[in-house]
N, C-alpha and C. Protein backbone atom coordinates (compact mmCIF):
# COMPACT_ATOMS: atom_id res chain seq x y z
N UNK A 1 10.24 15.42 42.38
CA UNK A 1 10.84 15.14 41.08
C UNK A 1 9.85 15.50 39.98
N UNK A 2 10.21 15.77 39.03
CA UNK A 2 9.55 16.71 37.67
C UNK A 2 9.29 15.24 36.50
N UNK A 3 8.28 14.98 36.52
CA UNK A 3 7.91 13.78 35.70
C UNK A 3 8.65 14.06 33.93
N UNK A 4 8.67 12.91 33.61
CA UNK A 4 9.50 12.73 32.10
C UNK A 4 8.18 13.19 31.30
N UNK A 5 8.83 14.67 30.39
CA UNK A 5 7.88 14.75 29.63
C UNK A 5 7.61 14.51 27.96
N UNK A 6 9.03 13.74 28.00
CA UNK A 6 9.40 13.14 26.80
C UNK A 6 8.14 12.31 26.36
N UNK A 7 7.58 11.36 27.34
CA UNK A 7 6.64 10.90 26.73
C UNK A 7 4.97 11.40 26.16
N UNK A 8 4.93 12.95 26.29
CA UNK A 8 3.91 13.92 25.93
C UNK A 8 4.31 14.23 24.64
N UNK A 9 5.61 13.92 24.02
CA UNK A 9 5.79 14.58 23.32
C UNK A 9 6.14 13.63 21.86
N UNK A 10 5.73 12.35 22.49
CA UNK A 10 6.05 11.88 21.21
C UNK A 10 5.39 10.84 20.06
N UNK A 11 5.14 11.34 18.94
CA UNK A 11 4.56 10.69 17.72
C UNK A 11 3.46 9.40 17.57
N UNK A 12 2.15 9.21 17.71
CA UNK A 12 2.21 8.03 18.03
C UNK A 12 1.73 7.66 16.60
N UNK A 13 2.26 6.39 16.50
CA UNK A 13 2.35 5.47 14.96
C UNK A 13 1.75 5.01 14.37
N UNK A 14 1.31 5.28 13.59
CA UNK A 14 -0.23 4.96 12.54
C UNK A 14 0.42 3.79 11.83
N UNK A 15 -0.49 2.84 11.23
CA UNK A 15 -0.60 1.48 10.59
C UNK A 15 -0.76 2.24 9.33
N UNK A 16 -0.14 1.58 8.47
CA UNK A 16 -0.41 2.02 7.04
C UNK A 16 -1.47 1.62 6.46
N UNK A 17 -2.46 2.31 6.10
CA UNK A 17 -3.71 1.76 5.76
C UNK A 17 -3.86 0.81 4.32
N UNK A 18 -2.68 1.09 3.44
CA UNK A 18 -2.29 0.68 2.14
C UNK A 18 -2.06 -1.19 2.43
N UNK A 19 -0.99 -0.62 3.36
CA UNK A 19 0.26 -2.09 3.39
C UNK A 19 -1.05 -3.25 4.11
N UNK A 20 -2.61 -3.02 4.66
CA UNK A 20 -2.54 -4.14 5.27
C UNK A 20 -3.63 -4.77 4.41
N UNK A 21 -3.01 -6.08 4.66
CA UNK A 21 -4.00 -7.18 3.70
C UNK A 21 -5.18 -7.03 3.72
N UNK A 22 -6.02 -6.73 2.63
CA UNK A 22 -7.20 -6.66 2.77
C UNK A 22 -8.28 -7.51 1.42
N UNK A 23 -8.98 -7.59 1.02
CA UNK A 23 -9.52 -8.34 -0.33
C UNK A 23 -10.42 -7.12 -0.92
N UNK A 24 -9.79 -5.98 -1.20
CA UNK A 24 -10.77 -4.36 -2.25
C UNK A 24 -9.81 -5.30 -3.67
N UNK A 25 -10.53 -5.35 -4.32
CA UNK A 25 -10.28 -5.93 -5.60
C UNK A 25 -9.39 -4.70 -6.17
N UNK A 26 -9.28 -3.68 -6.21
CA UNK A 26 -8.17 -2.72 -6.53
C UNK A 26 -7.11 -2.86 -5.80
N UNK A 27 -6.64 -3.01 -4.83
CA UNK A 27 -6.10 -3.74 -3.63
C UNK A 27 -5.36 -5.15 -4.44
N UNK A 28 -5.88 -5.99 -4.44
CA UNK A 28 -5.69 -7.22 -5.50
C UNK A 28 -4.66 -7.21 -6.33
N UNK A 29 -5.19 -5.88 -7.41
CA UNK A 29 -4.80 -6.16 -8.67
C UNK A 29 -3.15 -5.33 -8.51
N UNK A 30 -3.23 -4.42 -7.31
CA UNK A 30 -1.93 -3.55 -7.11
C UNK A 30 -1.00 -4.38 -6.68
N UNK A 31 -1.60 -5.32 -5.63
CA UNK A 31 -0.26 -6.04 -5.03
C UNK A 31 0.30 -7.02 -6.29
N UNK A 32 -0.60 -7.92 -7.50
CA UNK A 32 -0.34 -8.37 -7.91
C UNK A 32 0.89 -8.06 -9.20
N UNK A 33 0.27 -6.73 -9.27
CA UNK A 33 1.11 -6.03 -10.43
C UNK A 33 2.63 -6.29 -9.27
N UNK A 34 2.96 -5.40 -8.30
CA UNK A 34 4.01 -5.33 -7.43
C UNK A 34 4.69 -6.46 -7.29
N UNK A 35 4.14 -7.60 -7.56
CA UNK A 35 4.98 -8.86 -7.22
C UNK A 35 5.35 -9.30 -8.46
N UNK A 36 4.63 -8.78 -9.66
CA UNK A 36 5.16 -9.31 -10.95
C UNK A 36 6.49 -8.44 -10.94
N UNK A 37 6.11 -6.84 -11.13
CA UNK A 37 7.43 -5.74 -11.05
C UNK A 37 8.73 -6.78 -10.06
N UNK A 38 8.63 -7.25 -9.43
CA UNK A 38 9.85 -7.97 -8.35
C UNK A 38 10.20 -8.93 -9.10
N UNK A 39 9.26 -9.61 -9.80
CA UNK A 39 10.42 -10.96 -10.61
C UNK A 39 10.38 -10.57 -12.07
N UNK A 40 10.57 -9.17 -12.52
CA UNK A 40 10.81 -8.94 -13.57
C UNK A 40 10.08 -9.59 -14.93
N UNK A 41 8.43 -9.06 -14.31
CA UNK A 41 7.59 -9.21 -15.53
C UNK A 41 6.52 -8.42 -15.47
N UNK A 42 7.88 -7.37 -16.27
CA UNK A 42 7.44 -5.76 -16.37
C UNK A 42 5.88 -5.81 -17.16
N UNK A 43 5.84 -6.44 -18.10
CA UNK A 43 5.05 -6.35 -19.35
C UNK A 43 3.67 -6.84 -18.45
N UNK A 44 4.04 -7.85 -17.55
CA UNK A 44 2.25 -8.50 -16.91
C UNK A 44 1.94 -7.32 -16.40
N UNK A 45 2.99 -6.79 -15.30
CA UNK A 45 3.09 -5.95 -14.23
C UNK A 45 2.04 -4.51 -15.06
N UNK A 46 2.80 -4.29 -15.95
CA UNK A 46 1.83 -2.97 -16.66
C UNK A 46 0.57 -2.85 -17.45
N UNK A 47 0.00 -4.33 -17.77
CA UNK A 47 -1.28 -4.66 -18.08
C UNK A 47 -1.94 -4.35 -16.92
N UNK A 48 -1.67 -5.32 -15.98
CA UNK A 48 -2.10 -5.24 -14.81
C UNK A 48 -2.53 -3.69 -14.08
N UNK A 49 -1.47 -2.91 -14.31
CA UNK A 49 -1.60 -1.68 -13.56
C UNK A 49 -2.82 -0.57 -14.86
N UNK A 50 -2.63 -0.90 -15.92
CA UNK A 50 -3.48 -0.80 -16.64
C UNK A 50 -4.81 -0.85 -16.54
N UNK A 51 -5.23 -2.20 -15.72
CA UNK A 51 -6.95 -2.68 -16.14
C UNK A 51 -7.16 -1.80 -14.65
N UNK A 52 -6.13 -1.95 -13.78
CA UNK A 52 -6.16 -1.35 -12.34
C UNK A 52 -7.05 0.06 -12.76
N UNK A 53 -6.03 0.92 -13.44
CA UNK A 53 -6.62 2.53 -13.63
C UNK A 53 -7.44 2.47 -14.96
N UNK A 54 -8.21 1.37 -15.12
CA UNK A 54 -9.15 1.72 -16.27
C UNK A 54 -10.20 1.33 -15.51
N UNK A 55 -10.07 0.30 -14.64
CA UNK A 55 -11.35 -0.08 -13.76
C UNK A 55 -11.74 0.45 -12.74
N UNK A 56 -10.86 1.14 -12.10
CA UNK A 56 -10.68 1.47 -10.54
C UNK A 56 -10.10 3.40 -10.95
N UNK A 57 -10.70 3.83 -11.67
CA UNK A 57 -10.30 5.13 -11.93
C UNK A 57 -10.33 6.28 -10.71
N UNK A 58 -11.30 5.85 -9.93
CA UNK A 58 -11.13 6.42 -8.30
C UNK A 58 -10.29 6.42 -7.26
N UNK A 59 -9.60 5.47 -7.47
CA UNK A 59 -8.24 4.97 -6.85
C UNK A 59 -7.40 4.84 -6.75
């Protein structure tokens, strides 16, 4: 019998390096903005993303 070679052939699944909890203070300030954007407080949300790319200009 001719072994399954479906399993040579398929994708293996990377962790999103973004999505996992971590404490990078740029990291921080993104998720925080993201959870303001969800309860509709656009205005914190874009300060926030603000000090993000004024402080964290590398990132």
């Amino acid at each position: 019998a001719i072994p399954s070679l479906s399993s040579c052939f398929r994708k293996k699944k990377y962790e999103n390096p973004i999505s996992k909890d971590t404490q990078q203070p740029d990291k921080v300030l993104f998720d925080k903005a993201v959870k303001d954007i969800e309860r509709g407080r656009y205005e914190v949300a874009r300060i926030t993303l603000n000090t993000l790319m004024n402080t964290y200009d590398t990132s």
